[in-house]
N, C-alpha and C. Protein backbone atom coordinates (compact mmCIF):
# COMPACT_ATOMS: atom_id res chain seq x y z
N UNK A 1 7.39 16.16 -16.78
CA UNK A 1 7.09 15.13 -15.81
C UNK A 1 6.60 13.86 -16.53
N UNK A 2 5.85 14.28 -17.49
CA UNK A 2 5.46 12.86 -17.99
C UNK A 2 6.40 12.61 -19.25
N UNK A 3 7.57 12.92 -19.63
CA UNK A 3 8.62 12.10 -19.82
C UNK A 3 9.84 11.24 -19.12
N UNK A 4 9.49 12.14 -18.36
CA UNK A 4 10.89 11.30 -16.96
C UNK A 4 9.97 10.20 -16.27
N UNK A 5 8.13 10.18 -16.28
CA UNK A 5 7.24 8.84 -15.94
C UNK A 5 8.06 7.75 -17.14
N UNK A 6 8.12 8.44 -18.03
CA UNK A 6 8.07 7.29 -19.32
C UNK A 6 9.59 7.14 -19.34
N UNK A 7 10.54 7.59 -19.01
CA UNK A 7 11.94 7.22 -18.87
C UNK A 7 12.95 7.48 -17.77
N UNK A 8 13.25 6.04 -17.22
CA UNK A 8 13.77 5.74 -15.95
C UNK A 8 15.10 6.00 -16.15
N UNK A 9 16.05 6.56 -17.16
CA UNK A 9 16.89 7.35 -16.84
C UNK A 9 16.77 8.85 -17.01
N UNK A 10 15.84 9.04 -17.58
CA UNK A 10 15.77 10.77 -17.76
C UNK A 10 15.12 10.65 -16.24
N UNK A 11 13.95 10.12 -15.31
CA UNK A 11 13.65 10.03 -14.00
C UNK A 11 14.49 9.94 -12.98
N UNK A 12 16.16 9.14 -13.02
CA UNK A 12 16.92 9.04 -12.34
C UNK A 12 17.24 10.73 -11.60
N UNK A 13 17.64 11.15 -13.55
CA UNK A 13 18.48 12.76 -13.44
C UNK A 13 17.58 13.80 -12.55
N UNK A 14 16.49 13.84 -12.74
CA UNK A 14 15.36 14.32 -12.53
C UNK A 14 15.29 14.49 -11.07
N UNK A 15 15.49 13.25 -10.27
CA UNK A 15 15.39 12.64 -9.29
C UNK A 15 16.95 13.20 -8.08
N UNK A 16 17.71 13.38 -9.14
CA UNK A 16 19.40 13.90 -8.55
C UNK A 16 19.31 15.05 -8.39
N UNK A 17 18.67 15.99 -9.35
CA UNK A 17 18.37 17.28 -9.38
C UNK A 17 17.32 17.70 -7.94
N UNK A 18 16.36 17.22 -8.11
CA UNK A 18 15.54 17.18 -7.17
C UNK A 18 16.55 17.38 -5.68
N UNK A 19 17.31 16.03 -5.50
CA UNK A 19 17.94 16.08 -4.56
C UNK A 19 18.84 17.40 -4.13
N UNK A 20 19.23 17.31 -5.01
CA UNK A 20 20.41 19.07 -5.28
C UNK A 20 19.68 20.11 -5.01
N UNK A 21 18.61 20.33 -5.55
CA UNK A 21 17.80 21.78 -5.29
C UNK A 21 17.28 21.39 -3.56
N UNK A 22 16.99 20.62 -3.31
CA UNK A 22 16.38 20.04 -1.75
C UNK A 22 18.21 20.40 -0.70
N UNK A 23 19.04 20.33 -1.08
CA UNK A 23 19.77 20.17 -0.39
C UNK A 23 20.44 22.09 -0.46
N UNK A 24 20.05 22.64 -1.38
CA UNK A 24 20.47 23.90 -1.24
C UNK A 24 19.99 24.72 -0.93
N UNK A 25 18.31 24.52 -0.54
CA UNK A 25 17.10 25.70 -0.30
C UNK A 25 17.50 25.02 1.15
N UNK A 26 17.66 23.82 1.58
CA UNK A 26 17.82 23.52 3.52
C UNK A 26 19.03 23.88 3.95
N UNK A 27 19.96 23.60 2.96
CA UNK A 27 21.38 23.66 3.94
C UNK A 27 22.00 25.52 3.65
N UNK A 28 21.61 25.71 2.09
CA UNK A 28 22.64 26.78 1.59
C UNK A 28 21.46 28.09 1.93
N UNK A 29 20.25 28.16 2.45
CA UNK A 29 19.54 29.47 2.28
C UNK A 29 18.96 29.85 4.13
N UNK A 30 19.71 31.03 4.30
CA UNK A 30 19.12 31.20 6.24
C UNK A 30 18.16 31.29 5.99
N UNK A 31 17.47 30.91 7.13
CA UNK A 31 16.34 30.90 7.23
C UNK A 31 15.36 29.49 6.39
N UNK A 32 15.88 29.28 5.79
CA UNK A 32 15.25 28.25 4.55
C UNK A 32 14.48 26.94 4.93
N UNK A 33 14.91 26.93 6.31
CA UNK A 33 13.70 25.84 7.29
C UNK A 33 12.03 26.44 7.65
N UNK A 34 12.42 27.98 8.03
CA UNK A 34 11.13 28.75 8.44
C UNK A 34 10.42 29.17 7.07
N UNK A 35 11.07 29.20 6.26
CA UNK A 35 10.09 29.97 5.03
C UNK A 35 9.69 28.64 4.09
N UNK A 36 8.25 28.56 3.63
CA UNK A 36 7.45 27.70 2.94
C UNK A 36 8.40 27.21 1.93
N UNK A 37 8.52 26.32 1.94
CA UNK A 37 9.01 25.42 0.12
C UNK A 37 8.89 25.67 -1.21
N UNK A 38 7.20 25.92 -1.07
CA UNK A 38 7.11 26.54 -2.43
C UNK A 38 7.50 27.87 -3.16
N UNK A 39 7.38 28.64 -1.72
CA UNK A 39 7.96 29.80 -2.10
C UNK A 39 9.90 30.03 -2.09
N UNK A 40 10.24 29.12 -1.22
CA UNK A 40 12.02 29.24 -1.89
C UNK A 40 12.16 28.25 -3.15
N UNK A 41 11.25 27.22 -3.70
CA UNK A 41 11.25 26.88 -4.98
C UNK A 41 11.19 27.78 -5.94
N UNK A 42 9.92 28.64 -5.84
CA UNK A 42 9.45 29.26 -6.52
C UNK A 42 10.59 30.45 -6.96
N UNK A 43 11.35 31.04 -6.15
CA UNK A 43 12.57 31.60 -6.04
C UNK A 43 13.64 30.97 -6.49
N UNK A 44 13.81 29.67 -6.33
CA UNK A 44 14.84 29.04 -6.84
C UNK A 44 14.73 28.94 -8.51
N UNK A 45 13.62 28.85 -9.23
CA UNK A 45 13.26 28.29 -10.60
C UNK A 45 13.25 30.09 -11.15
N UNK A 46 13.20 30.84 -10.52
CA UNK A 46 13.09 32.49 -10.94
C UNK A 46 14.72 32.96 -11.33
N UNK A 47 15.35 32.33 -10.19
CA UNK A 47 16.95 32.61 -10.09
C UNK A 47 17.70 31.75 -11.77
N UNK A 48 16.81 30.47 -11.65
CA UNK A 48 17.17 29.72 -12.83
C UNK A 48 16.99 30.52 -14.00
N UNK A 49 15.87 30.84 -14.20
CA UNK A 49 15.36 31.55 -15.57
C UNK A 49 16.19 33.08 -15.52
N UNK A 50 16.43 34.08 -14.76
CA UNK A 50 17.03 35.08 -14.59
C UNK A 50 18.55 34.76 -15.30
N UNK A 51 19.12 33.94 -14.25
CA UNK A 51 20.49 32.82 -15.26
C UNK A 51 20.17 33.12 -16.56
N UNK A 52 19.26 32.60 -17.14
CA UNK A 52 19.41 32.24 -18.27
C UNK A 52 19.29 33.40 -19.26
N UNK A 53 18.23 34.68 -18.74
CA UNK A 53 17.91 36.02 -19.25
C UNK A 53 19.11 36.59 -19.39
N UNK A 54 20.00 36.59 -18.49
CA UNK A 54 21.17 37.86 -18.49
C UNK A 54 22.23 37.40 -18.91
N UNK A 55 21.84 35.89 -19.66
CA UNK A 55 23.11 35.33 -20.65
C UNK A 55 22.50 35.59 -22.19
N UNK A 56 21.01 36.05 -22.30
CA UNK A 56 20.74 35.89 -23.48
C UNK A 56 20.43 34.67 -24.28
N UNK A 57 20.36 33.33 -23.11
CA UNK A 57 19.84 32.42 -23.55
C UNK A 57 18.66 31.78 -23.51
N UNK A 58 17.96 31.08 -24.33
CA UNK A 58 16.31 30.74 -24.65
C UNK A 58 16.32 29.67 -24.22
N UNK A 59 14.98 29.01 -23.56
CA UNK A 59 14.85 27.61 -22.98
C UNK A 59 13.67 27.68 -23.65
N UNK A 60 14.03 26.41 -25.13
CA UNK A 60 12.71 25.74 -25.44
C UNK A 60 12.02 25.00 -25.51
N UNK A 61 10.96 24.46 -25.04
CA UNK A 61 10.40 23.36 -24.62
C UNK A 61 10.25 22.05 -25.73
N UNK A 62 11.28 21.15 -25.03
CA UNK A 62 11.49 20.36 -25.88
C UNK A 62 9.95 19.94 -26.27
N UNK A 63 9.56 19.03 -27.40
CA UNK A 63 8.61 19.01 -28.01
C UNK A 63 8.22 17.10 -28.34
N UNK A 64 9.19 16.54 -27.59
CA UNK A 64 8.76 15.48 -27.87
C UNK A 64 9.54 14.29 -26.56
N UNK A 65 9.05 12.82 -26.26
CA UNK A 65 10.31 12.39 -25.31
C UNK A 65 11.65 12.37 -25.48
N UNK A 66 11.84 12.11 -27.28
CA UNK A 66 13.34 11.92 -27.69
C UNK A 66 13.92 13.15 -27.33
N UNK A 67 13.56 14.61 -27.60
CA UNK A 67 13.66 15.44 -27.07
C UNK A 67 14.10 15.99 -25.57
N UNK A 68 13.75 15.31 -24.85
CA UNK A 68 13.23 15.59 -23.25
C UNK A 68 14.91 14.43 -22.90
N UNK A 69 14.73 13.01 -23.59
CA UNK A 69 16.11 12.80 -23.41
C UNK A 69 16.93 13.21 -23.45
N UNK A 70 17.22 14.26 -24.34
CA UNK A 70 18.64 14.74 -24.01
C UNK A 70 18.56 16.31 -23.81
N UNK A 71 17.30 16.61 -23.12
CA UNK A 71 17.47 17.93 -22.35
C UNK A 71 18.75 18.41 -21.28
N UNK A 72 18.39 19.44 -21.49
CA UNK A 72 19.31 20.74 -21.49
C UNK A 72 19.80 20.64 -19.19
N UNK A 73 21.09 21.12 -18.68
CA UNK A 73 20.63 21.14 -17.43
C UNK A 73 19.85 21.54 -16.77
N UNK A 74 19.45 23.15 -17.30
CA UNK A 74 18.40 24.14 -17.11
C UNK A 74 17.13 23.56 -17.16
N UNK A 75 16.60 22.45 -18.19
CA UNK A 75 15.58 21.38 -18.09
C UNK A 75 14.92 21.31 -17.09
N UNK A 76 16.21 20.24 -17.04
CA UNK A 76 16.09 19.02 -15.97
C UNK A 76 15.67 19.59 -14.37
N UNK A 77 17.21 21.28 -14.26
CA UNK A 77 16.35 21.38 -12.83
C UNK A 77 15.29 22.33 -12.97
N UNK A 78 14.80 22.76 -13.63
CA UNK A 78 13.51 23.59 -13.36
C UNK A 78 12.23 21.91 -13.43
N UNK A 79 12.56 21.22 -14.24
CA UNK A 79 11.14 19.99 -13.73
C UNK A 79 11.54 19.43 -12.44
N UNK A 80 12.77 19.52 -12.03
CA UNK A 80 12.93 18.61 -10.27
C UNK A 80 12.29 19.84 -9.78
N UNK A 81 12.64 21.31 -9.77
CA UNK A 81 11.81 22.03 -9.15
C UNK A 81 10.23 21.89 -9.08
N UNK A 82 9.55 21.45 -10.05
CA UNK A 82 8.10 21.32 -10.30
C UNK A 82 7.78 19.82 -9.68
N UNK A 83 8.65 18.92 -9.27
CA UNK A 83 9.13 17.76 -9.28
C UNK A 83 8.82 17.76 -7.80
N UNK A 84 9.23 18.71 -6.95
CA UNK A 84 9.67 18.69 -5.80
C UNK A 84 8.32 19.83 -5.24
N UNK A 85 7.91 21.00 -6.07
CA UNK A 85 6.66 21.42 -5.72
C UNK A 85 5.16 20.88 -5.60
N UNK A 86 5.30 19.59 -6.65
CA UNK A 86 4.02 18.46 -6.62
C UNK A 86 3.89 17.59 -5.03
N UNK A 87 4.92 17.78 -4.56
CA UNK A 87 4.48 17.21 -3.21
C UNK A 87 4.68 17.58 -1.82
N UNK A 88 5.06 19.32 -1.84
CA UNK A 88 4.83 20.09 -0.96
C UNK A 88 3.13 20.33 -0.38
N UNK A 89 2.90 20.65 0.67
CA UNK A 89 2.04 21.44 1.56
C UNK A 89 2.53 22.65 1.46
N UNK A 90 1.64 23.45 0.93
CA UNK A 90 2.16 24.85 0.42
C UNK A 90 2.87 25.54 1.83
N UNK A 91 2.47 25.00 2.96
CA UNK A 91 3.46 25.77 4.01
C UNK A 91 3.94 25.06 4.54
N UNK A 92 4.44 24.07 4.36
CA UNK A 92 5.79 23.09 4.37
C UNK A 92 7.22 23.59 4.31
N UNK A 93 8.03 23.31 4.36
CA UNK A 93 9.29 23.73 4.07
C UNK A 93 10.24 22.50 3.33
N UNK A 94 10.59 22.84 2.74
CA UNK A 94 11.11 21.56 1.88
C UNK A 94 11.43 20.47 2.34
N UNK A 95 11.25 19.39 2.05
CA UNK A 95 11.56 18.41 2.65
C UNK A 95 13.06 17.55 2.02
N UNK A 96 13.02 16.44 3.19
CA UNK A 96 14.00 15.43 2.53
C UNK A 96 13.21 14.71 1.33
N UNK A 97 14.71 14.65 0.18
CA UNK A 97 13.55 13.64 -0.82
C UNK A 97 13.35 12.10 -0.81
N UNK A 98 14.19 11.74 0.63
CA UNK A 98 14.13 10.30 1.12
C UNK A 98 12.32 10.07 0.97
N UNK A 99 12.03 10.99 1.65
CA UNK A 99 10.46 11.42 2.38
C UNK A 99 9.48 11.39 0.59
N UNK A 100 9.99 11.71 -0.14
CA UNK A 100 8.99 11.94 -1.44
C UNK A 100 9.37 10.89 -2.41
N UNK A 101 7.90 10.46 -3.06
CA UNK A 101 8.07 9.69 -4.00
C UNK A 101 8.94 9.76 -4.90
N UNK A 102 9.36 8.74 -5.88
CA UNK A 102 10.65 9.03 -6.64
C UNK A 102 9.48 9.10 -8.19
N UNK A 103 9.96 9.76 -9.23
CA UNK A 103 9.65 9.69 -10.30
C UNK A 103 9.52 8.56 -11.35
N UNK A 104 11.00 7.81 -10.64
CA UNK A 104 10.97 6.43 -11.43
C UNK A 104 10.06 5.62 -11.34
């Protein structure tokens, strides 16, 4: 998060992702209006990392901004997920991200 503060195109991507994960926990999951946000986030970023377990692949935290620039997709949406959990009401249900501040 506080590289995509410090860079308004890594914030853009950030910001698209965001949108994408918002548009698939409302439109693509039943039920996904009645059940809390954080918790189909929280599910959504589990499904991400699982992805990545049963390919045998490692997500490592980039270590610097130059770094964070040219992060990985897996990155990008697990911070829109954290992105998009910073401004939930834990029993909220996800919102539009018209509705939430932008990163940029």
């Amino acid at each position: 998060m506080v590289a995509a503060a410090t860079a308004p195109a890594l914030a853009a991507v950030v910001d698209q992702h965001a949108a994408a994960v918002r548009d698939i926990l409302t439109a693509g999951v039943e039920s996904g209006a009645a059940v809390a946000g954080v918790v189909l986030l929280a599910g959504y970023a589990q499904g991400v990392q699982d992805h990545l377990r049963e390919r045998g692949l490692a997500l490592p935290i980039p270590k610097d901004r130059a770094d964070w620039l040219t992060a990985s997709w897996y990155h990008v949406r697990l911070v829109a997920v954290c992105a998009l959990a910073r401004t939930l009401h834990p029993s909220h249900p996800v919102t539009r991200t018209e509705d939430l501040p932008s990163l940029a």
